[in-house]
C-alpha atoms as a PDB file:
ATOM      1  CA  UNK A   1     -73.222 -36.286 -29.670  1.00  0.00           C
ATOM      2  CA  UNK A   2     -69.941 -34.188 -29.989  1.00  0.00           C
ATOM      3  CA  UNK A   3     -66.752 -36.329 -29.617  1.00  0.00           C
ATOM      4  CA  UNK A   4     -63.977 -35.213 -26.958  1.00  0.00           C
ATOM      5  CA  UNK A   5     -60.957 -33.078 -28.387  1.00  0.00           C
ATOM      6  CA  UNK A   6     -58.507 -35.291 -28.858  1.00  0.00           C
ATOM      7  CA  UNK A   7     -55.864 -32.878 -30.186  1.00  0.00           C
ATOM      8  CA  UNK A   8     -52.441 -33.029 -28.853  1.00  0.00           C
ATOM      9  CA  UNK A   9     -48.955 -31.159 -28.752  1.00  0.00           C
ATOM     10  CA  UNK A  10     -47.818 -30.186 -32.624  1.00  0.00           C
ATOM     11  CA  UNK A  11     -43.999 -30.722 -33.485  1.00  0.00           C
ATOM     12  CA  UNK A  12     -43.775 -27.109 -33.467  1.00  0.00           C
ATOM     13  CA  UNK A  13     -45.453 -26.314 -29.526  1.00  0.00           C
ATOM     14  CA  UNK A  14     -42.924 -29.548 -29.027  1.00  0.00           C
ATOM     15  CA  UNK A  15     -40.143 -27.678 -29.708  1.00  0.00           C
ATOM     16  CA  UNK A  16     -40.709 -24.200 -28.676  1.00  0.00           C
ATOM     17  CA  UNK A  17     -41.221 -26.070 -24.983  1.00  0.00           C
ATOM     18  CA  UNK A  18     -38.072 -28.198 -25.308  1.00  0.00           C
ATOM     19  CA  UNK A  19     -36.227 -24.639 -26.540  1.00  0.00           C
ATOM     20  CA  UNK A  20     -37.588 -22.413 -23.651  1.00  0.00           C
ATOM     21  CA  UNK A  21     -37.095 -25.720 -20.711  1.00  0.00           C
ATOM     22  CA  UNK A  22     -33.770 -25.895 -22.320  1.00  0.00           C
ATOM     23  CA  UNK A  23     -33.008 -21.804 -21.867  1.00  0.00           C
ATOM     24  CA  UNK A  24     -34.285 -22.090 -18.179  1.00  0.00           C
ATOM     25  CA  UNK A  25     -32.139 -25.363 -17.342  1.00  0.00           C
ATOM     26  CA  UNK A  26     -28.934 -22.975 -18.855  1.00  0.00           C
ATOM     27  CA  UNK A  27     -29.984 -19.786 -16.491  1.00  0.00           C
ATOM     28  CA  UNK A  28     -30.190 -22.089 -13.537  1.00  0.00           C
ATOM     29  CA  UNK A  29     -26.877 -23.449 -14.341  1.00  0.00           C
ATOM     30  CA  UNK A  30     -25.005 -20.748 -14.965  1.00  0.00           C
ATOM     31  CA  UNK A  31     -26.630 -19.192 -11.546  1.00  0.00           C
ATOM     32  CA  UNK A  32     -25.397 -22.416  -9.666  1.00  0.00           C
ATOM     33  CA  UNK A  33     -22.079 -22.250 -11.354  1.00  0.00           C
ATOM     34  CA  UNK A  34     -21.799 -18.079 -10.466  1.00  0.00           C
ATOM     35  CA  UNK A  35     -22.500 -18.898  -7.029  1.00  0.00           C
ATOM     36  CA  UNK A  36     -19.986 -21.730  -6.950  1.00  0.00           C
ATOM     37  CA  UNK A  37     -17.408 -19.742  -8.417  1.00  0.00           C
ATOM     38  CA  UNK A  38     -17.694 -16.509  -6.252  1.00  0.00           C
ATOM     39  CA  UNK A  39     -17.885 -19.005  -2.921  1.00  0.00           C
ATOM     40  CA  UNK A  40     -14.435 -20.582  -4.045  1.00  0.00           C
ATOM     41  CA  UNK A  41     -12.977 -17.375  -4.673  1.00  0.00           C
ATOM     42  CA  UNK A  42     -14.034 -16.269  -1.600  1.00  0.00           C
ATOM     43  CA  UNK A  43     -12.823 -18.999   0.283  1.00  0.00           C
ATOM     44  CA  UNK A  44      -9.347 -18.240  -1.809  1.00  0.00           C
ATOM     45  CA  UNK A  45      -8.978 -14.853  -0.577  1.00  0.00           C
ATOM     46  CA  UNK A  46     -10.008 -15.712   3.010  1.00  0.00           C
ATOM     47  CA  UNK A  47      -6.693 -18.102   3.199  1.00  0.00           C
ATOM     48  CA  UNK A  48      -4.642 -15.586   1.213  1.00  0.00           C
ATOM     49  CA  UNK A  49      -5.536 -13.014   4.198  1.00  0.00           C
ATOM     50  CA  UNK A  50      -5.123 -15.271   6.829  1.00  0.00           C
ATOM     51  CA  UNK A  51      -1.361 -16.076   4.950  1.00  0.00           C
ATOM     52  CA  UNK A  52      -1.062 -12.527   4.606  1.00  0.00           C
ATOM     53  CA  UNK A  53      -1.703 -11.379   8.754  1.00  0.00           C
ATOM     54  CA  UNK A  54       0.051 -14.363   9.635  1.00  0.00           C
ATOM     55  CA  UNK A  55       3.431 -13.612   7.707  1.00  0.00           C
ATOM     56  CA  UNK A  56       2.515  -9.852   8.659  1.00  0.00           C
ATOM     57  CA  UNK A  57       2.506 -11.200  12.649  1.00  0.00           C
ATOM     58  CA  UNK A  58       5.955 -12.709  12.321  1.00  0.00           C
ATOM     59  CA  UNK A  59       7.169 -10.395  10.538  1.00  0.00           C
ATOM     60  CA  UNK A  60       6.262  -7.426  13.456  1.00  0.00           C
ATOM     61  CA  UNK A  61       7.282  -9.886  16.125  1.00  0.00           C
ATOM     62  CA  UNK A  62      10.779 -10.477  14.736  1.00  0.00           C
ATOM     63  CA  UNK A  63      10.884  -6.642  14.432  1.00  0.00           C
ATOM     64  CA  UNK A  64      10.135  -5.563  17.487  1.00  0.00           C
ATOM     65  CA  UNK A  65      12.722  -7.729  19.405  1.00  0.00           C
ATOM     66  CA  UNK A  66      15.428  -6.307  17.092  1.00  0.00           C
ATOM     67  CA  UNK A  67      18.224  -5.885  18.970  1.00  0.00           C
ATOM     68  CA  UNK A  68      21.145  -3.707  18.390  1.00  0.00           C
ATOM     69  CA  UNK A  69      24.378  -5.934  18.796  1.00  0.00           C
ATOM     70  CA  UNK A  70      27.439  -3.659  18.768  1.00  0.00           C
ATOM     71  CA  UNK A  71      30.925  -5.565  18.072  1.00  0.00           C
ATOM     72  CA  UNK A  72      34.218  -4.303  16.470  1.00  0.00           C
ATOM     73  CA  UNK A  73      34.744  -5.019  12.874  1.00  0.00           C
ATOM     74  CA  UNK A  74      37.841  -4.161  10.793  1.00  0.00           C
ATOM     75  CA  UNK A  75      36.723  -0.913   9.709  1.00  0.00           C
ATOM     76  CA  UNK A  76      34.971   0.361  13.210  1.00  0.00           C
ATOM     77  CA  UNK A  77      32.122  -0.008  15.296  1.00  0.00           C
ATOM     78  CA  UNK A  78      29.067  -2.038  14.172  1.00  0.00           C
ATOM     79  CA  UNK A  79      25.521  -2.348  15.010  1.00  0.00           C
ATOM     80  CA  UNK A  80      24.348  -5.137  13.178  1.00  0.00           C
ATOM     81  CA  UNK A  81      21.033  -4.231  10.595  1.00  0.00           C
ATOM     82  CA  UNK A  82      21.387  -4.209   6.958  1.00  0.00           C
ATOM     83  CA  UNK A  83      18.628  -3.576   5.041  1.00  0.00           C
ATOM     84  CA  UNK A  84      18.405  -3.895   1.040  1.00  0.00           C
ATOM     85  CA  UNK A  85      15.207  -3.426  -0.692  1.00  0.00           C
ATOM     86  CA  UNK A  86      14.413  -6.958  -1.179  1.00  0.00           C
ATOM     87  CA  UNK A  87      15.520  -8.217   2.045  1.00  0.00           C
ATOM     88  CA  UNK A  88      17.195  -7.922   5.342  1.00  0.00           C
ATOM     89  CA  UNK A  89      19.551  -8.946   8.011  1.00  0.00           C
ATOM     90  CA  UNK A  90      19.752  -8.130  11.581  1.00  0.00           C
ATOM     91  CA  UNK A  91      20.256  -9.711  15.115  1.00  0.00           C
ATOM     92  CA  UNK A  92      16.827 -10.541  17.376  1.00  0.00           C
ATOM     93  CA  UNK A  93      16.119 -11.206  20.677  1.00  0.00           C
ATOM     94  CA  UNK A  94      14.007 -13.973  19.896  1.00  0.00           C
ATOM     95  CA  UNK A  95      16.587 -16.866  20.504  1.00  0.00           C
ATOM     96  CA  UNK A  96      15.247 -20.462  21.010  1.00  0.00           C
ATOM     97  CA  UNK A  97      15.253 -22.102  24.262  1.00  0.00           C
ATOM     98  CA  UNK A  98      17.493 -24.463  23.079  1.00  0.00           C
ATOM     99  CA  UNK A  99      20.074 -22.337  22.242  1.00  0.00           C
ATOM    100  CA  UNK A 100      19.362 -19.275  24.551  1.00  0.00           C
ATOM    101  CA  UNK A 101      20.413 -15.908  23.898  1.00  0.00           C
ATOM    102  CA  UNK A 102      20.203 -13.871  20.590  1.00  0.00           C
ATOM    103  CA  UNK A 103      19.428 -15.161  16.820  1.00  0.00           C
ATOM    104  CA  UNK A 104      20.006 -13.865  13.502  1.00  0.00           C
ATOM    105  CA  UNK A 105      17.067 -13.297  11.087  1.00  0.00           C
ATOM    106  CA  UNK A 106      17.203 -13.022   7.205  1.00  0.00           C
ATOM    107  CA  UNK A 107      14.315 -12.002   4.719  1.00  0.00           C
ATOM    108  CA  UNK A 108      15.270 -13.029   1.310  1.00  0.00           C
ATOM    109  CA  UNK A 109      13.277 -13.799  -1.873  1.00  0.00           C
ATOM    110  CA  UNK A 110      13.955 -17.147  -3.425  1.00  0.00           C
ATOM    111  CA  UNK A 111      12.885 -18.162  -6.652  1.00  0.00           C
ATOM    112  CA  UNK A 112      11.624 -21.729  -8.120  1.00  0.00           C
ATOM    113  CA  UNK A 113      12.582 -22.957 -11.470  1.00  0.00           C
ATOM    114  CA  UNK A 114       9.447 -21.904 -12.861  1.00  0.00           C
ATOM    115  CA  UNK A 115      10.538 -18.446 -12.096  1.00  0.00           C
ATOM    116  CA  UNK A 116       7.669 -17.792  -9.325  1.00  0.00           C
ATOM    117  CA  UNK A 117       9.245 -16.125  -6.050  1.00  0.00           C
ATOM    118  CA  UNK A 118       8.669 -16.138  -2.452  1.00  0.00           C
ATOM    119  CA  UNK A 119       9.180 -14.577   0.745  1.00  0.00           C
ATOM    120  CA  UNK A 120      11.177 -16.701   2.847  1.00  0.00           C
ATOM    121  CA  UNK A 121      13.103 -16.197   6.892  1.00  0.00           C
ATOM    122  CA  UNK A 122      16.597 -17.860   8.014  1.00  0.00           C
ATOM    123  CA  UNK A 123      16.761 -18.119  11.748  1.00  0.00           C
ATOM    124  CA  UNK A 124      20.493 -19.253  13.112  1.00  0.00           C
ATOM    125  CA  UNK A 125      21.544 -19.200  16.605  1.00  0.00           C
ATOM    126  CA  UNK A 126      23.390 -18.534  18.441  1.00  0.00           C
ATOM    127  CA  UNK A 127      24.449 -15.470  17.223  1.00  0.00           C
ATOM    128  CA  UNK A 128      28.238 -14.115  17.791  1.00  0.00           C
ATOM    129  CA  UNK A 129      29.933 -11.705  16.593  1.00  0.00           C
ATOM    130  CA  UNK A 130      32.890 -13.709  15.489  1.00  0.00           C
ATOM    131  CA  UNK A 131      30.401 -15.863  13.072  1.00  0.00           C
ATOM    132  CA  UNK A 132      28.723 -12.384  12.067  1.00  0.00           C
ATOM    133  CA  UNK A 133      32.039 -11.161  10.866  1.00  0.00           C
ATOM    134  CA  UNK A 134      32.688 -14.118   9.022  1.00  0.00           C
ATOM    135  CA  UNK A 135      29.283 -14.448   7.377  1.00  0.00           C
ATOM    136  CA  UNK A 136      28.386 -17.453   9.211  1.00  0.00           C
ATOM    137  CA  UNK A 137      25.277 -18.856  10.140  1.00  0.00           C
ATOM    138  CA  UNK A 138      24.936 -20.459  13.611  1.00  0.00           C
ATOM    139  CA  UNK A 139      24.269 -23.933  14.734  1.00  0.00           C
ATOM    140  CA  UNK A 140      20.905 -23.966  14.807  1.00  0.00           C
ATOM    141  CA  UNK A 141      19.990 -23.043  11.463  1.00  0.00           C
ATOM    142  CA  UNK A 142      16.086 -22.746  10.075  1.00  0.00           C
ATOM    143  CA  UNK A 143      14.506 -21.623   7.082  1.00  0.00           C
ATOM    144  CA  UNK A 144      11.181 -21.521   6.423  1.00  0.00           C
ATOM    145  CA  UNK A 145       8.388 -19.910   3.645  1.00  0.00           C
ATOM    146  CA  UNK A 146       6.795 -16.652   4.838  1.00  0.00           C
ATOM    147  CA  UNK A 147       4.569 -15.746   1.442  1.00  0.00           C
ATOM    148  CA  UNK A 148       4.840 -18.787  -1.386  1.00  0.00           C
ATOM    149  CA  UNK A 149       3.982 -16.209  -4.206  1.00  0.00           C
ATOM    150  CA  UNK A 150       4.881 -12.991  -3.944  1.00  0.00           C
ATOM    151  CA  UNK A 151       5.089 -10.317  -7.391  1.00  0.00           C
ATOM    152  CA  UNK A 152       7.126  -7.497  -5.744  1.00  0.00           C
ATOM    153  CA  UNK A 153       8.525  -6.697  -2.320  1.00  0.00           C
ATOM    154  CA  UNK A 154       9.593  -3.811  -0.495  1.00  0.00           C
ATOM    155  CA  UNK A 155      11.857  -2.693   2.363  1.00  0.00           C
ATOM    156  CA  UNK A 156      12.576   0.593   3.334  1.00  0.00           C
ATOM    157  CA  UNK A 157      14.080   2.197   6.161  1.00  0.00           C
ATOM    158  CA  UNK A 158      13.124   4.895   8.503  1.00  0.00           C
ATOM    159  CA  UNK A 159      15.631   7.387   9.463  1.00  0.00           C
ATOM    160  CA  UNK A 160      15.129  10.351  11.873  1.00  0.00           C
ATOM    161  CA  UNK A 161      17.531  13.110  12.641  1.00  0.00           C
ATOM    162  CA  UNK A 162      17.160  14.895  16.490  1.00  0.00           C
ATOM    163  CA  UNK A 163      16.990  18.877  15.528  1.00  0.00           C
ATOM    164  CA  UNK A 164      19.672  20.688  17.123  1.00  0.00           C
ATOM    165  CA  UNK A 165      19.184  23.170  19.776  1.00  0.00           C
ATOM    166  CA  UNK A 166      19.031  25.977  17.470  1.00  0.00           C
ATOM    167  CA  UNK A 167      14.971  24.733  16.976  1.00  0.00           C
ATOM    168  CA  UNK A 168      15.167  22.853  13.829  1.00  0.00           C
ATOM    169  CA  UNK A 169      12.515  20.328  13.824  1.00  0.00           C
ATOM    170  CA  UNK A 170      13.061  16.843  13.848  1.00  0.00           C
ATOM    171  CA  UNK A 171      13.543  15.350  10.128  1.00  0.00           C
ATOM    172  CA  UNK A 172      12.376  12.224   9.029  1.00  0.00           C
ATOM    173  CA  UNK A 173      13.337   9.868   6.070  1.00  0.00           C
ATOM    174  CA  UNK A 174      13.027   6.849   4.431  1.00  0.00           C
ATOM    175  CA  UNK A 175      16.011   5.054   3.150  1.00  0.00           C
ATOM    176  CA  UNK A 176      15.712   2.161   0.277  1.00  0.00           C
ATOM    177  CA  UNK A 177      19.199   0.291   2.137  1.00  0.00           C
ATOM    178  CA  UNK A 178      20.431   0.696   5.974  1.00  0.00           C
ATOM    179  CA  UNK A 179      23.943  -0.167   6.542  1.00  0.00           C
ATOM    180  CA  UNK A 180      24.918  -0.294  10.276  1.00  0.00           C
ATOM    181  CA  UNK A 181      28.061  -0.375  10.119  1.00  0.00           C
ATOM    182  CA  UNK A 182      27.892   3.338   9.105  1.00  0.00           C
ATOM    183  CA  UNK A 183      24.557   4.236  11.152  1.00  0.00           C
ATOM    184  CA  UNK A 184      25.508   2.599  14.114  1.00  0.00           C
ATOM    185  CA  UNK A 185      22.266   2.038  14.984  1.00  0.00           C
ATOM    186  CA  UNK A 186      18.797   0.735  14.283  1.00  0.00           C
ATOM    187  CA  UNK A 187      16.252   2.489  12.021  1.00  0.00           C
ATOM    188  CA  UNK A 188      13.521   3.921  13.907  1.00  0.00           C
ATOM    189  CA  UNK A 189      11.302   1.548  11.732  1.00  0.00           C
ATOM    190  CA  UNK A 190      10.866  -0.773   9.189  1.00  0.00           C
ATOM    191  CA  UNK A 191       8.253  -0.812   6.472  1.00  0.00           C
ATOM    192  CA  UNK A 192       7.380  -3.799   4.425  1.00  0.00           C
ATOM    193  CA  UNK A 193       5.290  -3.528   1.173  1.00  0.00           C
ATOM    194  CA  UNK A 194       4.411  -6.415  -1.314  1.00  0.00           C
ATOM    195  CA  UNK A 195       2.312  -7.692  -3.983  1.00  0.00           C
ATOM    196  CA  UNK A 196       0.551 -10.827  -5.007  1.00  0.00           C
ATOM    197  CA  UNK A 197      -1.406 -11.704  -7.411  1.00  0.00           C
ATOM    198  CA  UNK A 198      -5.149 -13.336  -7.150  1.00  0.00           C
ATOM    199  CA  UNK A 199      -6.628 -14.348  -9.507  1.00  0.00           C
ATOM    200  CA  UNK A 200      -7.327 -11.133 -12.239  1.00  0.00           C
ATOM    201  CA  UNK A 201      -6.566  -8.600  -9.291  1.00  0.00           C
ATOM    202  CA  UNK A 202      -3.080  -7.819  -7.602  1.00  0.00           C
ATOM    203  CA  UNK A 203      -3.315  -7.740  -4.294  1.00  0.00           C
ATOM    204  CA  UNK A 204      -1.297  -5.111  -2.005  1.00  0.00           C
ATOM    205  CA  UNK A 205      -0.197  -5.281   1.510  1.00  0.00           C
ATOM    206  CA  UNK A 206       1.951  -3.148   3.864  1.00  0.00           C
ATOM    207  CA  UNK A 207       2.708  -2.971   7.296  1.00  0.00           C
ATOM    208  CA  UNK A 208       5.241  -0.213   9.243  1.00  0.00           C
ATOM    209  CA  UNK A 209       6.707  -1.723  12.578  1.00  0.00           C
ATOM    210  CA  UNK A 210       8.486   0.606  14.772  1.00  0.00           C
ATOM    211  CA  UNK A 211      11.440  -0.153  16.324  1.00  0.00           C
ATOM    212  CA  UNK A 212      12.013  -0.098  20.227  1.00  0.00           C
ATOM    213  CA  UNK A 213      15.198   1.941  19.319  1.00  0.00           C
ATOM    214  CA  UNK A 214      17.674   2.243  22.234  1.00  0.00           C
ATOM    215  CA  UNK A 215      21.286   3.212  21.522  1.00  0.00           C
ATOM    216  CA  UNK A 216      24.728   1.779  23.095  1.00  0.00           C
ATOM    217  CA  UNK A 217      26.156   3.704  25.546  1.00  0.00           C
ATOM    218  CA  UNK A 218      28.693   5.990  24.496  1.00  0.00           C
ATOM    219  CA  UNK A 219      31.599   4.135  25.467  1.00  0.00           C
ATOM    220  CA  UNK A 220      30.738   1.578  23.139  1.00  0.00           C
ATOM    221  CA  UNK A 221      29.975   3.779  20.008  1.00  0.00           C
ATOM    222  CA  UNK A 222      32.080   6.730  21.111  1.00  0.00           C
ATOM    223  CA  UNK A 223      29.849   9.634  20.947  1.00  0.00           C
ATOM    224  CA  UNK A 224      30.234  12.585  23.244  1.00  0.00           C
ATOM    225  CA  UNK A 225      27.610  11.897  26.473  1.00  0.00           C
ATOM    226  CA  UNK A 226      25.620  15.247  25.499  1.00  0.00           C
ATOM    227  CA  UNK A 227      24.858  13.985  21.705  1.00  0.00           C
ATOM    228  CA  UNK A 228      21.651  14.140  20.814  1.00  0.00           C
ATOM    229  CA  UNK A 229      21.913  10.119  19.499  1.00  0.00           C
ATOM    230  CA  UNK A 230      22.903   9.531  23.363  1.00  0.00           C
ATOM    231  CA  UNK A 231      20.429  11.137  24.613  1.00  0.00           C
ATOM    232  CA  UNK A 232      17.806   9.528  22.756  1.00  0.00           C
ATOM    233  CA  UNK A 233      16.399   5.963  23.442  1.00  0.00           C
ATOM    234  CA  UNK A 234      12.776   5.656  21.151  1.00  0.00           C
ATOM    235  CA  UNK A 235      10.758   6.814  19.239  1.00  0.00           C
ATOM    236  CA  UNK A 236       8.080   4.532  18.747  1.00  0.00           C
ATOM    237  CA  UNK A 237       5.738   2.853  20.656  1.00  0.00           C
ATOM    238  CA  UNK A 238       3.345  -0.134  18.877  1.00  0.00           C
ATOM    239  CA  UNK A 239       2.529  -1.382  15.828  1.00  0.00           C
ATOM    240  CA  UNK A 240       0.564   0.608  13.196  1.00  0.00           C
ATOM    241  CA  UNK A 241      -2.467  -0.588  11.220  1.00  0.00           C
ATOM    242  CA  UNK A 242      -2.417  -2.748   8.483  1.00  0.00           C
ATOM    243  CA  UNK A 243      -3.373  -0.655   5.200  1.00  0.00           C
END
């Protein structure tokens, strides 16, 4: 009568199963951890865009009810909008109901003391021309962060130039700075550009808002009544896409 096998695992098959259950437990691991990674990073970028249309909406909301307040300064005539390539100032029709009539908005950059910048909006009303002239900021004064981490920003300036009745066609260019105390008047839009960083890959984001331009009357800026600025009053309608 034979007697049943009673061979069992060598030291060697041992370890050649530990090895290879060892291999598969590192495969599924590093799958789990892929998959965990990739979700957070997608969660990540879904807040960055929803930061990103969000500061783009206030942005294009604050544009569009630019409004071009026309005072006398020392020098002249201004209509207030001044525009430097990392921010800009100009007078909106967006006033609080507290305070009723226009405000003043400011883009500026602001930097932290570890050197990181951000995108950040003054609001003061009321806004009168007195305090204007004076660099003042209103009563009702409000600042508050538009993009916490930006790399680079960008504001540039759209001017166009009515062809003459000779049949030159209308020119169009953008400026780096606006100064309306020498335009005496709004640009017929406003582009924004700017750069963050997430994670390994720099993110970019523009938006161009048009300006409902109107100019004052001519009494108020003293141009002849058949000038082609007097005749004009805008030039764009809506917002453009997001690129």
């Amino acid at each position: 009568m034979k007697r049943a096998d009673t061979h069992g695992f060598t030291l060697l098959e041992l370890l050649i199963s530990l090895t290879i259950l060892g291999m598969v437990a590192v495969i599924v691991y590093a799958a789990l951890n892929l998959g965990a990674q990739a979700s957070a990073r997608g969660e990540v970028r879904t807040t960055e865009n929803q930061r990103a249309r969000a500061a783009l909406a206030l942005i294009a909301r604050h544009l569009k009810s630019a409004y071009p307040l026309t005072f006398q300064g020392e020098k002249g005539k201004i209509v207030y909008f001044f525009g430097e390539p990392n921010g800009l100032s100009f007078i909106a029709a967006t006033g609080r109901p507290e305070a009723g009539g226009l405000e003043k908005v400011t883009y500026f950059l602001r930097e932290n003391r570890e050197g990181r910048r951000s995108l950040w909006v003054r609001t003061s009303a009321p806004a009168l021309p007195i305090d204007l002239l004076n660099d003042r900021e209103g009563g009702l004064r409000q600042e508050t962060q538009v993009l916490p981490d930006v790399e680079d920003v960008a504001w540039e300036y759209l001017r166009d130039t009515q062809g003459s009745a000779g049949g030159k066609a209308q020119q169009e260019e953008w400026l780096e700075r606006w100064d309306g105390s020498e335009d005496l008047r709004l640009p017929a839009a406003v582009r924004f550009s700017w750069r963050a960083r997430l994670g390994e890959l720099p993110y970019e984001w523009r938006i161009e808002v048009p300006l409902h331009v109107f100019f004052p009357s001519s009494d108020q800026l003293g141009v002849p009544e058949g000038d082609a600025g007097g005749r004009r009053r805008r030039r764009f309608r809506g917002v453009e896409g997001l690129e």
